[in-house]
Protein backbone atom coordinates (compact mmCIF):
# COMPACT_ATOMS: atom_id res chain seq x y z
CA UNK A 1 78.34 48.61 -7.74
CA UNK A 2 80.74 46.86 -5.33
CA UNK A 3 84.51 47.58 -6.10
CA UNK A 4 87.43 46.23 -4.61
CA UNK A 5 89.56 49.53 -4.55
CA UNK A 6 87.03 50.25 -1.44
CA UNK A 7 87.67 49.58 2.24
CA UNK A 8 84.27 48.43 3.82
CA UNK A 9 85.35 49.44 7.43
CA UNK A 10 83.07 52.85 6.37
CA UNK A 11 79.95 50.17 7.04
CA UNK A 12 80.58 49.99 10.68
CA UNK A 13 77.42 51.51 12.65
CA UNK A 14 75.30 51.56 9.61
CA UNK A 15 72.10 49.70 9.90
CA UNK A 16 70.92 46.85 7.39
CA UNK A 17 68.69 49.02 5.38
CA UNK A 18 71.43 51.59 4.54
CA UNK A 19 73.94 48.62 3.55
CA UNK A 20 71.21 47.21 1.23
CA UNK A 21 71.04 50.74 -0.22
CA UNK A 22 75.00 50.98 0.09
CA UNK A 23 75.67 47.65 -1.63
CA UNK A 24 72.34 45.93 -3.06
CA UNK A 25 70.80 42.72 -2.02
CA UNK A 26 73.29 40.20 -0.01
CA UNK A 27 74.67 36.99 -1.63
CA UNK A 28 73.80 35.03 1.45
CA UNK A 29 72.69 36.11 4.67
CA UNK A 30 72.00 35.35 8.49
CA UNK A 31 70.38 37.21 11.02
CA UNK A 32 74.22 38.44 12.03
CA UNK A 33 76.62 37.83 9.04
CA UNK A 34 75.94 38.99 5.81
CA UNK A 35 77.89 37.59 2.61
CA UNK A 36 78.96 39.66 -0.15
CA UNK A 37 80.61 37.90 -3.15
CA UNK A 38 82.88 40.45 -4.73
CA UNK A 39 84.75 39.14 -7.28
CA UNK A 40 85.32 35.69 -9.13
CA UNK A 41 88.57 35.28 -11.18
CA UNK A 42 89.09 33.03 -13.75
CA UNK A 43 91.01 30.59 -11.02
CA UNK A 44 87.60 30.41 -9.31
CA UNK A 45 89.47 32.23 -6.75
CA UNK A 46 86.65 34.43 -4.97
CA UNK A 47 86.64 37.66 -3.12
CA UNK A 48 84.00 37.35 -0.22
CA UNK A 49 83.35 40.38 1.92
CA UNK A 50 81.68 39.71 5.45
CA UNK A 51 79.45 41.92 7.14
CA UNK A 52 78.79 41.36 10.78
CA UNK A 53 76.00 43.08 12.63
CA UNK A 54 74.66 43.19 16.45
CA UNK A 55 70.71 43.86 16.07
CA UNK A 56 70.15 45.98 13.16
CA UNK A 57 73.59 47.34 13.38
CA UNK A 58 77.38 46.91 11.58
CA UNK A 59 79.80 46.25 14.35
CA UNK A 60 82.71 45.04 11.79
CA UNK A 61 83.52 43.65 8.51
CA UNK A 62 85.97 41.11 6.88
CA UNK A 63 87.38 40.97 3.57
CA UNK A 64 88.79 37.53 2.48
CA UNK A 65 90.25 35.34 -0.85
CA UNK A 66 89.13 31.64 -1.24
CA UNK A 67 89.95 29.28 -3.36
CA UNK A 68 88.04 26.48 -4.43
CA UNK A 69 90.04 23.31 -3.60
C-alpha cells in the first residue's frame, strides 16, 4: 500500500522489479519515468509521485500536488 507519511528517496538505486514489488503496478509509465498516483482528494487535487530511472535503475524521485484546473 502506498502512503503518504513515506519519503520515496529510499527508491533511489533500486531496480524496476523491486519498485513493482515495493509499490505494485505503475499508474502510467515510460521507459524512464514512472507515475504513481497517490492520493485523490475530494478537490480532485492529486498526489502524483515520479519515479525516474537510468536503464533498469532509480536515479531520483519527485513528489508533487496538482490540481485539476
Amino acid at each position: 500500500m502506498i502512503t503518504m507519511e513515506k519519503s520515496y528517496e529510499y527508491l533511489s538505486g533500486k531496480t524496476k522489479v523491486q519498485v513493482v514489488d515495493e509499490l505494485g503496478r505503475k499508474s502510467e509509465f515510460s521507459s524512464s519515468v514512472w507515475v504513481y498516483v497517490l492520493k485523490i482528494d475530494i478537490f480532485n487535487k492529486k498526489t502524483i509521485l515520479y519515479i525516474y530511472f537510468d536503464g533498469e535503475v532509480v536515479t531520483h524521485t519527485k513528489l508533487v500536488k496538482v490540481s485539476e484546473i
